[in-house]
Protein backbone atom coordinates (compact mmCIF):
# COMPACT_ATOMS: atom_id res chain seq x y z
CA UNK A 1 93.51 -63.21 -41.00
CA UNK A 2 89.54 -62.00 -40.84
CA UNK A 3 87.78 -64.16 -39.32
CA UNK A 4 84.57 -62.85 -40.64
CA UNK A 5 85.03 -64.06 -44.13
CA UNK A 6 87.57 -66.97 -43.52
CA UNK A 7 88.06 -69.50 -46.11
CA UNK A 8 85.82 -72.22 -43.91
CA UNK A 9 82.86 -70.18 -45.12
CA UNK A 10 80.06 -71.83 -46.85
CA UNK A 11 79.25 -70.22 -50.08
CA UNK A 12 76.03 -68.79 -48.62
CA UNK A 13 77.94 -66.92 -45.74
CA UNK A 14 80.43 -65.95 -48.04
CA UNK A 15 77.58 -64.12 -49.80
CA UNK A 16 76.18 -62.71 -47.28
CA UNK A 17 79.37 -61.89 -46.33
CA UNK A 18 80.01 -60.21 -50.04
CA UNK A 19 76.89 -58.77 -49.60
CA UNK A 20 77.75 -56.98 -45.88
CA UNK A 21 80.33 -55.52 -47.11
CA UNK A 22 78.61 -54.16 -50.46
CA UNK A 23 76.37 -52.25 -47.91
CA UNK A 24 78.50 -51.17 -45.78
CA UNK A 25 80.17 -49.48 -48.43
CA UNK A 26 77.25 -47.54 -49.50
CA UNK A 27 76.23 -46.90 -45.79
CA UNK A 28 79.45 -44.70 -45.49
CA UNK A 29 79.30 -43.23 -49.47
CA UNK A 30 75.50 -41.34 -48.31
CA UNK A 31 77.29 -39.69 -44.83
CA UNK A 32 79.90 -37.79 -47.05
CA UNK A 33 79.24 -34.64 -47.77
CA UNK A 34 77.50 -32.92 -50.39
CA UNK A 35 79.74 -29.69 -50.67
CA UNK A 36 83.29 -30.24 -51.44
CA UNK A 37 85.96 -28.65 -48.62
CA UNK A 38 87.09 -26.50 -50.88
CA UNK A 39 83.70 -24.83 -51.56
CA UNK A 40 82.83 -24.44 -48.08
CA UNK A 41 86.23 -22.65 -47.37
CA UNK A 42 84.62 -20.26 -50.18
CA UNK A 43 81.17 -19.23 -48.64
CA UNK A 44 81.20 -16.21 -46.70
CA UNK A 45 79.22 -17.26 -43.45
CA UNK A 46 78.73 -13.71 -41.90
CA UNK A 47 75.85 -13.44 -44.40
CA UNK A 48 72.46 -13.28 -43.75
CA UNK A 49 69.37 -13.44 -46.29
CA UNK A 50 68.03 -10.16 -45.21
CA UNK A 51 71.18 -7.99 -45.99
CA UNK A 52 71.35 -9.97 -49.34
CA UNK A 53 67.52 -9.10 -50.12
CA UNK A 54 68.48 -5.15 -48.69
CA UNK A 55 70.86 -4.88 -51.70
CA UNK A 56 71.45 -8.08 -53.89
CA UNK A 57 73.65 -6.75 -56.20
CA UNK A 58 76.61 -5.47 -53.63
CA UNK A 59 76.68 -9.13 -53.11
CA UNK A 60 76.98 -10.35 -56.68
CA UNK A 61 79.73 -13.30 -57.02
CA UNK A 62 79.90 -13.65 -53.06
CA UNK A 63 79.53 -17.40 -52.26
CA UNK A 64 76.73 -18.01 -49.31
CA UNK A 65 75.45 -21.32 -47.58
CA UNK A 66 71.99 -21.34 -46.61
CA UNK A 67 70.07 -24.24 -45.45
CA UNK A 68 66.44 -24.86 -44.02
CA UNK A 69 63.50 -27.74 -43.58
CA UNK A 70 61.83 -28.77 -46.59
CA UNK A 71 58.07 -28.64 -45.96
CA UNK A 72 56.34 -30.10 -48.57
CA UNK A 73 56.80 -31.14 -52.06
CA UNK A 74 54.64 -32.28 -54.83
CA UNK A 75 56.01 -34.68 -57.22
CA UNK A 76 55.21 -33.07 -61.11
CA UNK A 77 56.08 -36.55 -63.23
């Protein structure tokens, strides 16, 4: 039996409760990841940027995962 949202509950725990559980549900939904498994089995991690920029088109169709810190942005709307 959980004891966390037992029938002896008021309503407002019971909400609260409701509501705990809402947001722990979306806590774990932003830590997945935003490239599928099978996508990342796909990208060819030897790559660097500067043998791609050498001779871009020997690379054409090759998957590649590159990542780096956003410095700024300017919001256009």
């Amino acid at each position: 039996m959980n004891m966390i949202c037992s029938m002896k509950f008021h309503v407002g725990q019971k909400i609260f409760c409701l509501g705990l559980m809402i947001w722990s549900f979306f806590l774990n939904m932003g830590c997945a990841p935003v490239i599928s498994k099978e996508l990342r089995k796909q990208v060819s991690e030897d790559l660097t940027l500067s043998m791609v920029e050498k001779d871009p088109k020997a690379y054409k169709g090759i998957i590649v995962l590159w990542s780096g810190e956003i410095i700024c942005s300017v919001n256009k709307k």
